[in-house]
N, C-alpha and C. Protein backbone atom coordinates (compact mmCIF):
# COMPACT_ATOMS: atom_id res chain seq x y z
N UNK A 1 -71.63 -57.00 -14.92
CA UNK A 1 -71.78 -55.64 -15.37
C UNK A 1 -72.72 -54.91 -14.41
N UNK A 2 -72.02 -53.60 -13.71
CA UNK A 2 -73.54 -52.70 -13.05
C UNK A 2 -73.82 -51.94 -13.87
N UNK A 3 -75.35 -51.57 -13.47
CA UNK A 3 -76.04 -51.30 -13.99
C UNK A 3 -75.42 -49.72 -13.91
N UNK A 4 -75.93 -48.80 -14.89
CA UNK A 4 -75.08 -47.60 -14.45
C UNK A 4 -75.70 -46.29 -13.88
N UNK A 5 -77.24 -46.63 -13.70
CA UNK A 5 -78.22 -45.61 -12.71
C UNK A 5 -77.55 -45.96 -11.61
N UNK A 6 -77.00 -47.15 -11.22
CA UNK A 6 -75.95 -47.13 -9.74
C UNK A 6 -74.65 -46.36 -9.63
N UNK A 7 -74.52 -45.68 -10.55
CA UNK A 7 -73.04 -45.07 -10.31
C UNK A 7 -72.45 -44.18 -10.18
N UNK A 8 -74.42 -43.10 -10.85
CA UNK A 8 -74.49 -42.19 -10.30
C UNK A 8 -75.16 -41.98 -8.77
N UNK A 9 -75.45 -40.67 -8.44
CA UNK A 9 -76.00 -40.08 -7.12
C UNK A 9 -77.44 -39.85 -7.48
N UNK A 10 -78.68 -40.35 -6.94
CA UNK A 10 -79.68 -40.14 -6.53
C UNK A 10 -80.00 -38.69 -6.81
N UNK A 11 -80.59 -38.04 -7.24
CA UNK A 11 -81.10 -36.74 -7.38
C UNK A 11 -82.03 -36.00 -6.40
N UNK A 12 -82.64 -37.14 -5.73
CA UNK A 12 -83.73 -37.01 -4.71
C UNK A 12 -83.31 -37.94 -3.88
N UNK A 13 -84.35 -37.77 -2.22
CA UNK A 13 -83.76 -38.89 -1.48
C UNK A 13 -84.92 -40.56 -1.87
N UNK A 14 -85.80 -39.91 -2.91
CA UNK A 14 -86.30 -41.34 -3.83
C UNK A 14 -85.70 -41.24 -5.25
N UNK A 15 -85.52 -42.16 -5.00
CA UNK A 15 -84.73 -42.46 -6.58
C UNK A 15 -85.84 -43.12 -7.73
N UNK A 16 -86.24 -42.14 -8.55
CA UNK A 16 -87.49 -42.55 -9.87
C UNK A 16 -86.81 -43.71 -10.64
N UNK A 17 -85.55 -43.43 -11.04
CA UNK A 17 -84.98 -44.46 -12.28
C UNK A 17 -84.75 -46.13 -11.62
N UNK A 18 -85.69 -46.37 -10.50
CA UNK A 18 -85.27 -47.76 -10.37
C UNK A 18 -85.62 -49.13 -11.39
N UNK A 19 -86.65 -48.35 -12.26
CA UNK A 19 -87.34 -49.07 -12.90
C UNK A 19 -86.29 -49.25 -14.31
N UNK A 20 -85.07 -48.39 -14.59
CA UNK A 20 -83.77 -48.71 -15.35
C UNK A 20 -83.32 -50.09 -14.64
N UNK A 21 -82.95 -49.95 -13.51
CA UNK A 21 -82.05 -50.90 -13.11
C UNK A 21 -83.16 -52.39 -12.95
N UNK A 22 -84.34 -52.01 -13.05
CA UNK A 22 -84.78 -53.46 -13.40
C UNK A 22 -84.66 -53.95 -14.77
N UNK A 23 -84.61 -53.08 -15.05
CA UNK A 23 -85.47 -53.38 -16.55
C UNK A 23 -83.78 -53.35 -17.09
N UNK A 24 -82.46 -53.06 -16.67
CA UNK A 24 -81.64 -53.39 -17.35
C UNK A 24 -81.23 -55.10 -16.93
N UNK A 25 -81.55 -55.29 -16.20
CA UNK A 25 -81.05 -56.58 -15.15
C UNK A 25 -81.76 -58.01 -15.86
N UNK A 26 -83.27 -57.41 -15.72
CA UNK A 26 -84.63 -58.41 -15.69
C UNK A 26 -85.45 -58.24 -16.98
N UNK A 27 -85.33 -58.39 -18.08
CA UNK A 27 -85.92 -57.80 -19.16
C UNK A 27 -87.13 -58.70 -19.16
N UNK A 28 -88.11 -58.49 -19.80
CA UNK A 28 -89.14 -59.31 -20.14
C UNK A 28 -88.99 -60.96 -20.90
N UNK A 29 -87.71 -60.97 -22.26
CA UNK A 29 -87.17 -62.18 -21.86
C UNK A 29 -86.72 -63.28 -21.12
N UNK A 30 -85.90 -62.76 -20.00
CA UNK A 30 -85.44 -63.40 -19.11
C UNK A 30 -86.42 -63.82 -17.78
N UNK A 31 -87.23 -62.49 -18.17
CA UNK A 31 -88.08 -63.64 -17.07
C UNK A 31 -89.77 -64.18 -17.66
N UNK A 32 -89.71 -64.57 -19.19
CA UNK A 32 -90.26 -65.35 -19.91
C UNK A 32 -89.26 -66.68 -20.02
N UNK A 33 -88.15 -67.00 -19.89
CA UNK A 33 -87.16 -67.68 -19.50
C UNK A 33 -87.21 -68.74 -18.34
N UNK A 34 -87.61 -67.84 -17.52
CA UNK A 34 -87.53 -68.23 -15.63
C UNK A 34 -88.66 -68.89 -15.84
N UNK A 35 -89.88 -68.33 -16.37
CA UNK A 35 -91.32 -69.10 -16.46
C UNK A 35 -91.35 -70.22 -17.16
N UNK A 36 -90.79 -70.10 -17.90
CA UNK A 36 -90.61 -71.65 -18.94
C UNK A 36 -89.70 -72.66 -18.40
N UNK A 37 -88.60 -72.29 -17.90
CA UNK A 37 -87.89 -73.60 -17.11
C UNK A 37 -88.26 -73.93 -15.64
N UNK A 38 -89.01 -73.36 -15.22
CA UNK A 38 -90.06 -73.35 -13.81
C UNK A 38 -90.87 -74.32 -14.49
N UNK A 39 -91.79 -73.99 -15.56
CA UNK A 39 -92.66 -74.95 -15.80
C UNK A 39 -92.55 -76.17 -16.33
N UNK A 40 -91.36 -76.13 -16.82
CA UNK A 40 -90.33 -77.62 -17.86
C UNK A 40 -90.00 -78.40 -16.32
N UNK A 41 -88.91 -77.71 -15.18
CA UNK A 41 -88.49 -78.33 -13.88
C UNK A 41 -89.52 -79.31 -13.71
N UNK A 42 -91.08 -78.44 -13.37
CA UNK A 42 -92.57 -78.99 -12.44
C UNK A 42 -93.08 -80.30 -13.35
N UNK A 43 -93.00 -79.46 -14.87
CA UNK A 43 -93.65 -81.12 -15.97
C UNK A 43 -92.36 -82.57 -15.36
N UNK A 44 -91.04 -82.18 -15.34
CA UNK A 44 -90.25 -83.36 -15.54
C UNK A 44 -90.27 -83.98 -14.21
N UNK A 45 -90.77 -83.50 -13.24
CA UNK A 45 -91.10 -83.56 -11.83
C UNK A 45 -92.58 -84.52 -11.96
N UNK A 46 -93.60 -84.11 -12.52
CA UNK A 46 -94.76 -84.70 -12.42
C UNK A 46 -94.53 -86.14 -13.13
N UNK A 47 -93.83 -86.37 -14.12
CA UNK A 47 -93.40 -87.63 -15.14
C UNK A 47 -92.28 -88.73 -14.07
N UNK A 48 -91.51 -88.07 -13.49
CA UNK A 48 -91.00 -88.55 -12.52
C UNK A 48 -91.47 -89.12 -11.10
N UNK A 49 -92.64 -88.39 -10.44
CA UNK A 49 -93.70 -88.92 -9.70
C UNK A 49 -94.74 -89.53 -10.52
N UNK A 50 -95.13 -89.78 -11.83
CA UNK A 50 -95.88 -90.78 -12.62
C UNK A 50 -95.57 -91.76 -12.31
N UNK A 51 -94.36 -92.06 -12.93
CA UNK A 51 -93.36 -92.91 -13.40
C UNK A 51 -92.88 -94.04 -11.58
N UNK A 52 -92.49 -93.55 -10.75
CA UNK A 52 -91.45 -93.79 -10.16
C UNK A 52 -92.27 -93.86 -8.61
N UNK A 53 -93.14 -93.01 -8.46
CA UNK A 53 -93.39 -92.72 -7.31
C UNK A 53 -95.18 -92.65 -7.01
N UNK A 54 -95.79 -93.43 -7.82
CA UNK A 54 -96.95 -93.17 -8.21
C UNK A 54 -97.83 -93.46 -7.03
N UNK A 55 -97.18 -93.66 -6.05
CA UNK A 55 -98.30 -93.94 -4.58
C UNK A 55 -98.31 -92.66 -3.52
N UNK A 56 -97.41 -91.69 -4.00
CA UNK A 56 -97.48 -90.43 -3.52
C UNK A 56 -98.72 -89.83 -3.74
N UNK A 57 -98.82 -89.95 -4.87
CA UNK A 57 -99.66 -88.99 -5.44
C UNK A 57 -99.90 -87.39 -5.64
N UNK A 58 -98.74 -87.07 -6.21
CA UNK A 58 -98.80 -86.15 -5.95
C UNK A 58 -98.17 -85.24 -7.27
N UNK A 59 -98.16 -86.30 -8.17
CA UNK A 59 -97.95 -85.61 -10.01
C UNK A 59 -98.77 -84.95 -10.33
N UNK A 60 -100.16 -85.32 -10.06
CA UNK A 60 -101.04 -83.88 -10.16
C UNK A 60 -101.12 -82.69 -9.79
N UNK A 61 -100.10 -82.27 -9.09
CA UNK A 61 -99.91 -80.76 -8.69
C UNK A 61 -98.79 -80.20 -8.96
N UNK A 62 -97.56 -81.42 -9.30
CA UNK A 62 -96.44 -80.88 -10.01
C UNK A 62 -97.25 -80.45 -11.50
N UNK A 63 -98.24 -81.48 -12.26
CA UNK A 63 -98.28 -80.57 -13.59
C UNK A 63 -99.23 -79.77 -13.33
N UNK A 64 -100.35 -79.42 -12.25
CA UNK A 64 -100.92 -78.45 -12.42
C UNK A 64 -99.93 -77.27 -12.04
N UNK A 65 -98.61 -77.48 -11.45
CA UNK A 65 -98.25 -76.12 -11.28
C UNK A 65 -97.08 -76.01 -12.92
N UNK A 66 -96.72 -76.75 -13.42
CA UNK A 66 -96.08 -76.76 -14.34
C UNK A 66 -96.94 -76.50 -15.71
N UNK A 67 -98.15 -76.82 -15.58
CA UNK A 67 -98.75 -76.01 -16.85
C UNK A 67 -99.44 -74.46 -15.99
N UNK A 68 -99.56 -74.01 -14.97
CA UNK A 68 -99.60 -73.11 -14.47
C UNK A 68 -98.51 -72.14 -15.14
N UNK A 69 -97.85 -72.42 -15.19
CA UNK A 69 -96.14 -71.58 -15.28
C UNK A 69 -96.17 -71.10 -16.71
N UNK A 70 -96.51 -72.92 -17.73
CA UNK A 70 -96.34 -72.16 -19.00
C UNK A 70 -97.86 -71.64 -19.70
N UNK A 71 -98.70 -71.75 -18.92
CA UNK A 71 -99.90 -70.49 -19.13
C UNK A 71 -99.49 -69.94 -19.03
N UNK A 72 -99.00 -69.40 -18.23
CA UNK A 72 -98.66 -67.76 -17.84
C UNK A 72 -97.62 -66.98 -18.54
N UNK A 73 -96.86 -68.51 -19.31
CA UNK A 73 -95.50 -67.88 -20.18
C UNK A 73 -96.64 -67.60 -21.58
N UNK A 74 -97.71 -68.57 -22.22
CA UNK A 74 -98.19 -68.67 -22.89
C UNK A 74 -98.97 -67.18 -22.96
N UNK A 75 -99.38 -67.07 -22.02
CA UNK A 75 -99.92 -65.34 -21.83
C UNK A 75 -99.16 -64.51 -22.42
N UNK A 76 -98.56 -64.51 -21.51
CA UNK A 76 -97.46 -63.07 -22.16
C UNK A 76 -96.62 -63.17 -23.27
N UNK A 77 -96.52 -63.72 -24.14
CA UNK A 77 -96.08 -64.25 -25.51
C UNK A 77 -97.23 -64.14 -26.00
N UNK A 78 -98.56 -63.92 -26.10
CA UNK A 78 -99.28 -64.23 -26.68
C UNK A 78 -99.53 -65.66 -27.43
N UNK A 79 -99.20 -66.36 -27.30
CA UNK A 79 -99.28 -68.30 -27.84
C UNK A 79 -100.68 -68.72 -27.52
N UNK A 80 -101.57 -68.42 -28.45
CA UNK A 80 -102.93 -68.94 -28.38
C UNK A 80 -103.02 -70.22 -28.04
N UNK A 81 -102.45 -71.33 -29.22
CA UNK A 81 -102.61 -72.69 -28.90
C UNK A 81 -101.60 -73.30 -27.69
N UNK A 82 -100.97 -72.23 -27.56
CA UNK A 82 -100.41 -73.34 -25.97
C UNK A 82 -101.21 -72.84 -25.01
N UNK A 83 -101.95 -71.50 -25.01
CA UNK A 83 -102.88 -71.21 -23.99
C UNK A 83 -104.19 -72.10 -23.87
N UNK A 84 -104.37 -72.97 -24.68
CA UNK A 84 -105.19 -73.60 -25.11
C UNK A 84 -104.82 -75.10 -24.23
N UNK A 85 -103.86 -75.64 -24.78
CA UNK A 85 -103.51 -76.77 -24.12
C UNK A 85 -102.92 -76.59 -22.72
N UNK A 86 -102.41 -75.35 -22.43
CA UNK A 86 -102.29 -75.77 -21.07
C UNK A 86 -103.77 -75.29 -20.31
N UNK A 87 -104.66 -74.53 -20.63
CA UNK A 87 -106.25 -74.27 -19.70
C UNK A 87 -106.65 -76.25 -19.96
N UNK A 88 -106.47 -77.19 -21.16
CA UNK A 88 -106.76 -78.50 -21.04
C UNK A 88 -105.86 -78.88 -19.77
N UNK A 89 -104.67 -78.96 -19.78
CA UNK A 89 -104.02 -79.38 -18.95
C UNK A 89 -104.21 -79.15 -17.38
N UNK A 90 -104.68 -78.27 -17.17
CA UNK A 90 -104.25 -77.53 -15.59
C UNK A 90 -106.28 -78.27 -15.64
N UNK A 91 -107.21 -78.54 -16.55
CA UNK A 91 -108.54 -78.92 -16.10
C UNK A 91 -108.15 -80.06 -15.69
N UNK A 92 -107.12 -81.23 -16.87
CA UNK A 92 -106.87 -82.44 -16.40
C UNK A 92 -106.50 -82.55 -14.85
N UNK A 93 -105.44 -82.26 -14.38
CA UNK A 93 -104.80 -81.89 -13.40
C UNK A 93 -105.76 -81.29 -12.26
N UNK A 94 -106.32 -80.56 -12.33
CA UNK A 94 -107.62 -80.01 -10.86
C UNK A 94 -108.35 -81.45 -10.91
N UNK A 95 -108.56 -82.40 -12.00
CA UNK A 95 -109.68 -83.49 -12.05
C UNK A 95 -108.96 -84.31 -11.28
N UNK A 96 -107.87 -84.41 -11.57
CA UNK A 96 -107.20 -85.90 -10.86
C UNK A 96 -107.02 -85.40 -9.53
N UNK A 97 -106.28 -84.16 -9.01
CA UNK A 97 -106.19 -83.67 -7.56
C UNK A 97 -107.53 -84.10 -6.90
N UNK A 98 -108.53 -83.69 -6.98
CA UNK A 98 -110.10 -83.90 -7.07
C UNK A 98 -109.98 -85.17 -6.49
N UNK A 99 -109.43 -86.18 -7.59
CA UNK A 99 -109.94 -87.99 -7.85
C UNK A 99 -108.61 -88.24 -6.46
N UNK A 100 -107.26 -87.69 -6.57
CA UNK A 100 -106.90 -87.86 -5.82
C UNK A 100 -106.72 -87.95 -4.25
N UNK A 101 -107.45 -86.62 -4.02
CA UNK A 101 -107.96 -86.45 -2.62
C UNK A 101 -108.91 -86.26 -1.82
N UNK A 102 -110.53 -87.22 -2.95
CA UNK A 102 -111.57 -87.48 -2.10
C UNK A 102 -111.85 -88.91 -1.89
């Protein structure tokens, strides 16, 4: 589907209504969406370098960036207690990077 500020003609040679065609495209859902399976990808990534690959070392930055992601989803939803567990999480995670690379 296009969007239909594209279908008309520009009124000016800047076009104000671009912020329609985001906001019809990209709603605040969808990219509360993008943040949450970004941060689900990075967790199943860090469990997978736990698990499998544990001489890399390098699961501590898949979940610090995977609770990174769903802070930030946790933000903007307002979700107190997951803002909660992931600021635990992303401390766990800076500790072990830390343990990991001194």
């Amino acid at each position: 589907m296009v969007c239909s500020c594209r279908l008309r003609r520009p009124s000016s040679l800047i076009d104000t209504n671009w912020f329609w065609c985001y906001n019809y495209s990209m709603n605040k859902d969808k990219v509360n969406d993008i943040i949450q399976w970004t941060g689900t990808f990075f967790i199943l990534a860090m469990y997978v370098l736990m698990n499998f690959f544990r001489e890399l070392g390098l699961d501590p930055v898949c979940g610090l960036l995977g609770g990174l992601c769903y802070a930030l989803w946790a933000y903007r939803v307002s979700n107190k207690p997951q803002m909660l567990v992931n600021v635990v999480a992303i401390a766990v995670c800076l500790t072990g990077l830390v343990k990991t690379f001194n």
